[in-house]
C-alpha atoms as a PDB file:
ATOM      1  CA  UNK A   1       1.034  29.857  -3.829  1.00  0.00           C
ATOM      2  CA  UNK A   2      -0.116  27.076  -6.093  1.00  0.00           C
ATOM      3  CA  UNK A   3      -3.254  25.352  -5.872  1.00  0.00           C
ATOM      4  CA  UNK A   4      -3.705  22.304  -3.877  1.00  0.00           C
ATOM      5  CA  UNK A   5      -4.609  19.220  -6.255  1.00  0.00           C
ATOM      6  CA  UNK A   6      -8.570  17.491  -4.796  1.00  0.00           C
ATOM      7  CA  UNK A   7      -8.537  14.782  -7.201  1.00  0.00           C
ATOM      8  CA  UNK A   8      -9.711  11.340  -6.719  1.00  0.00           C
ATOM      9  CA  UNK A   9      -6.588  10.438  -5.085  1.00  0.00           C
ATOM     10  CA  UNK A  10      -7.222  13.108  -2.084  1.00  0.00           C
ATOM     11  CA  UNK A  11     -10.706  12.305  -2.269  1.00  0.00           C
ATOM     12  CA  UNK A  12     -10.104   8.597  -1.777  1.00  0.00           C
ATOM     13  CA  UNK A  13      -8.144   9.520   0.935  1.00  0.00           C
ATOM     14  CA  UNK A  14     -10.505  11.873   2.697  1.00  0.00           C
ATOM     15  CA  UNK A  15     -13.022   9.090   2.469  1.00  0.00           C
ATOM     16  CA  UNK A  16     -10.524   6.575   3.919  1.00  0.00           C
ATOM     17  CA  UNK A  17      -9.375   8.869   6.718  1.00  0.00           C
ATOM     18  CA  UNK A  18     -13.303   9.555   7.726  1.00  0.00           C
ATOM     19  CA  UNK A  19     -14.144   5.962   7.692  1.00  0.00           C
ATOM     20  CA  UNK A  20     -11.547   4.684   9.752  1.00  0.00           C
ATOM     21  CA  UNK A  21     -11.706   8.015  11.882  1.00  0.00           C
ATOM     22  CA  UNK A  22     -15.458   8.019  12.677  1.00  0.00           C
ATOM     23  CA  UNK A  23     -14.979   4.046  13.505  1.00  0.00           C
ATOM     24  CA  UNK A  24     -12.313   4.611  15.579  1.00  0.00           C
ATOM     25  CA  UNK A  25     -13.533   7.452  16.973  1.00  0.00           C
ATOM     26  CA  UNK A  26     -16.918   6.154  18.078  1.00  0.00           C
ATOM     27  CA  UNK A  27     -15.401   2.621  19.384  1.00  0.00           C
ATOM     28  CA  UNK A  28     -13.267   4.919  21.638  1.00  0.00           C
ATOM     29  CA  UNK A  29     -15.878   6.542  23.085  1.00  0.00           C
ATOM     30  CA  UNK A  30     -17.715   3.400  23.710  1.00  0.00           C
ATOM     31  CA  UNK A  31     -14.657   2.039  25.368  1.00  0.00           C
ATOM     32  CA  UNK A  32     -14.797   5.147  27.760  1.00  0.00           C
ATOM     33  CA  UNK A  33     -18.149   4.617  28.582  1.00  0.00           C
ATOM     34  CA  UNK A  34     -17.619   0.885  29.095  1.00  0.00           C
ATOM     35  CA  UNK A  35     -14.887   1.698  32.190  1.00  0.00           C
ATOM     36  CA  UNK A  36     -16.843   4.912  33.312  1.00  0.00           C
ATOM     37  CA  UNK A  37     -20.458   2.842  33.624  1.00  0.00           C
ATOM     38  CA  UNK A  38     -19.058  -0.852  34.035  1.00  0.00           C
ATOM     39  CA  UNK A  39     -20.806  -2.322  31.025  1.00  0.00           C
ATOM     40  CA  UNK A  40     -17.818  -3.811  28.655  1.00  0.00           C
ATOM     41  CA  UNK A  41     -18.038  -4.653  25.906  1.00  0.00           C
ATOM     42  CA  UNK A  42     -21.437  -3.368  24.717  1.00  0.00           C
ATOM     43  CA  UNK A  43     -20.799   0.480  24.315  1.00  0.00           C
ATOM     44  CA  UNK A  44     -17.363  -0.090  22.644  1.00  0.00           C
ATOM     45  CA  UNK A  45     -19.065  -2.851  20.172  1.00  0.00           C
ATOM     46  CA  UNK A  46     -22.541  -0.262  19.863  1.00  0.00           C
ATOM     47  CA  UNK A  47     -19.598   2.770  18.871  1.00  0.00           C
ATOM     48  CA  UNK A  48     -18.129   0.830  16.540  1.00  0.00           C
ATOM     49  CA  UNK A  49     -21.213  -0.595  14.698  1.00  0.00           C
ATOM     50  CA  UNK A  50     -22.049   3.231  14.568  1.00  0.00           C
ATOM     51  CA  UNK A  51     -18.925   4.231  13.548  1.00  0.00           C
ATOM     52  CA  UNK A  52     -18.825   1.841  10.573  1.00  0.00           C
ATOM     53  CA  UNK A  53     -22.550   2.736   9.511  1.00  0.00           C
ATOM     54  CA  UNK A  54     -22.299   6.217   9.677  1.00  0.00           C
ATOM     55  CA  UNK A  55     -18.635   5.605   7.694  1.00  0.00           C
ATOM     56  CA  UNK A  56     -21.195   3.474   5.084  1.00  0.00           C
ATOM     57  CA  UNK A  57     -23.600   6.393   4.937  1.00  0.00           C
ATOM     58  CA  UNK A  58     -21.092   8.726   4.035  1.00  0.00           C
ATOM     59  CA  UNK A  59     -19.452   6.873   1.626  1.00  0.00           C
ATOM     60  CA  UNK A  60     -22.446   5.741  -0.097  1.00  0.00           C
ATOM     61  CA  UNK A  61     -23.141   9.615  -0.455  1.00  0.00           C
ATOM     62  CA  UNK A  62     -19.923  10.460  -1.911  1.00  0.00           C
ATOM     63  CA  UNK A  63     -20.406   7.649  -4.948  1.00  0.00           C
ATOM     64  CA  UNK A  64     -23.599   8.689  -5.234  1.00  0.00           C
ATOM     65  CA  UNK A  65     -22.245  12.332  -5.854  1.00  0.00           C
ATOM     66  CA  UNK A  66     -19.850  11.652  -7.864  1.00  0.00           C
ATOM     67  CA  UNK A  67     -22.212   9.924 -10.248  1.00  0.00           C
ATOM     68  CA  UNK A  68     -24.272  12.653 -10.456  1.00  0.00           C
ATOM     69  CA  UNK A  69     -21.257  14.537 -11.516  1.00  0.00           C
ATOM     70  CA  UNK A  70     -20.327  12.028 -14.175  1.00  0.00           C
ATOM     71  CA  UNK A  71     -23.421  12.175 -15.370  1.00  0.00           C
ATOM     72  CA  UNK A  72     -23.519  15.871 -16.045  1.00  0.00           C
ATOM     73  CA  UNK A  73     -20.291  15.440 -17.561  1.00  0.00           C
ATOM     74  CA  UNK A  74     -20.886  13.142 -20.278  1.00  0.00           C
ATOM     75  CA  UNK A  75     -24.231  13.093 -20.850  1.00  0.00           C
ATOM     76  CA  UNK A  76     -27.127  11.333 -18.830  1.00  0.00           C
ATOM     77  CA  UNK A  77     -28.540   7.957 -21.093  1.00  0.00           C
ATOM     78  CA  UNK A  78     -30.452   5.021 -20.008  1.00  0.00           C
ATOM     79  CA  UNK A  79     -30.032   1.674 -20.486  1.00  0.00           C
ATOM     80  CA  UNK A  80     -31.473  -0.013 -23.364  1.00  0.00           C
ATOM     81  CA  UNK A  81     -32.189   3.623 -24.627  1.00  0.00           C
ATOM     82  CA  UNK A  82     -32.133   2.923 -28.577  1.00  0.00           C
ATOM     83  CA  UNK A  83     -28.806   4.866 -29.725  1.00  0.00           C
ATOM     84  CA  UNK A  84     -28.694   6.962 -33.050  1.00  0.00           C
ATOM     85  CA  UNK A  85     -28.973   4.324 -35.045  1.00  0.00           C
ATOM     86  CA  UNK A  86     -31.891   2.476 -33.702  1.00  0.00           C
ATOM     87  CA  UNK A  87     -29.839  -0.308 -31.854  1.00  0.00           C
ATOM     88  CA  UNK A  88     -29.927  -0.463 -28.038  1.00  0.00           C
ATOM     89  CA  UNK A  89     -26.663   0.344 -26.522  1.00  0.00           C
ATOM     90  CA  UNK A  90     -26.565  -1.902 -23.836  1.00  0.00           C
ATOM     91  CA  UNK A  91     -29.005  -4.989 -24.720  1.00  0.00           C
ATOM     92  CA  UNK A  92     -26.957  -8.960 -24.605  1.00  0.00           C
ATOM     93  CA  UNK A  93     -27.823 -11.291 -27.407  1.00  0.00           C
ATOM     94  CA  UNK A  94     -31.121 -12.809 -26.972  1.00  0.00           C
ATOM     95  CA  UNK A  95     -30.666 -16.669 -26.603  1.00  0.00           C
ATOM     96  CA  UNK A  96     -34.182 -17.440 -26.696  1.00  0.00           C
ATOM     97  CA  UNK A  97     -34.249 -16.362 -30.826  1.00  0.00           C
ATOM     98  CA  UNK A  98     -31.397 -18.025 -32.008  1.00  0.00           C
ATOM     99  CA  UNK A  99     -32.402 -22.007 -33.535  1.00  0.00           C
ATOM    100  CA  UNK A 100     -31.927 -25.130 -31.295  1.00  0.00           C
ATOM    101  CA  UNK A 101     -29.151 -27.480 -33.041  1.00  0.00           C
ATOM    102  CA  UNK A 102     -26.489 -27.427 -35.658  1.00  0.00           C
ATOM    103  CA  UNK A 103     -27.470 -24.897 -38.631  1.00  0.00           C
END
């Protein structure tokens, strides 16, 4: 049997599928408790709000993951972290030291 592919695309996916679910999910269950108890709207909006941070939370985890697999990957460096030559690798021209007026 071959082996199922979990590449970014399914992972994208996944993280789609939970976002929407858990949303969806949680508004639903709000909405039940709104006709059950009498108090519409508020559950059904209080799911939902849940839903979508919970939806955040987990997505936030998965980037952060994911970056800590890139960096293991390819090599952890910092910012402004002089390269081999002696140069910063990520530092913008300094507009403050170039002269004022035509040259």
């Amino acid at each position: 049997m071959p082996k199922r592919s979990t590449g970014p695309d399914l992972s994208a996916l996944h993280l789609g599928l939970e976002f929407v679910g858990g949303t969806l999910l949680f508004a639903g269950l709000g909405y039940w408790l709104d006709g059950r108890w009498g108090t519409s709207p508020w559950l059904a909006v209080t799911g939902g709000a849940l839903g979508l941070a919970g939806g955040m939370w987990l997505l936030i985890k998965e980037a952060m993951k994911v970056n800590r697999d890139a960096a293991a990957r390819f090599g952890k460096t910092k910012r402004n972290e002089p390269s081999a030559g002696g140069e910063p690798t990520d530092r913008k021209q300094d507009d403050r030291h170039t002269p004022a007026g035509p040259a």
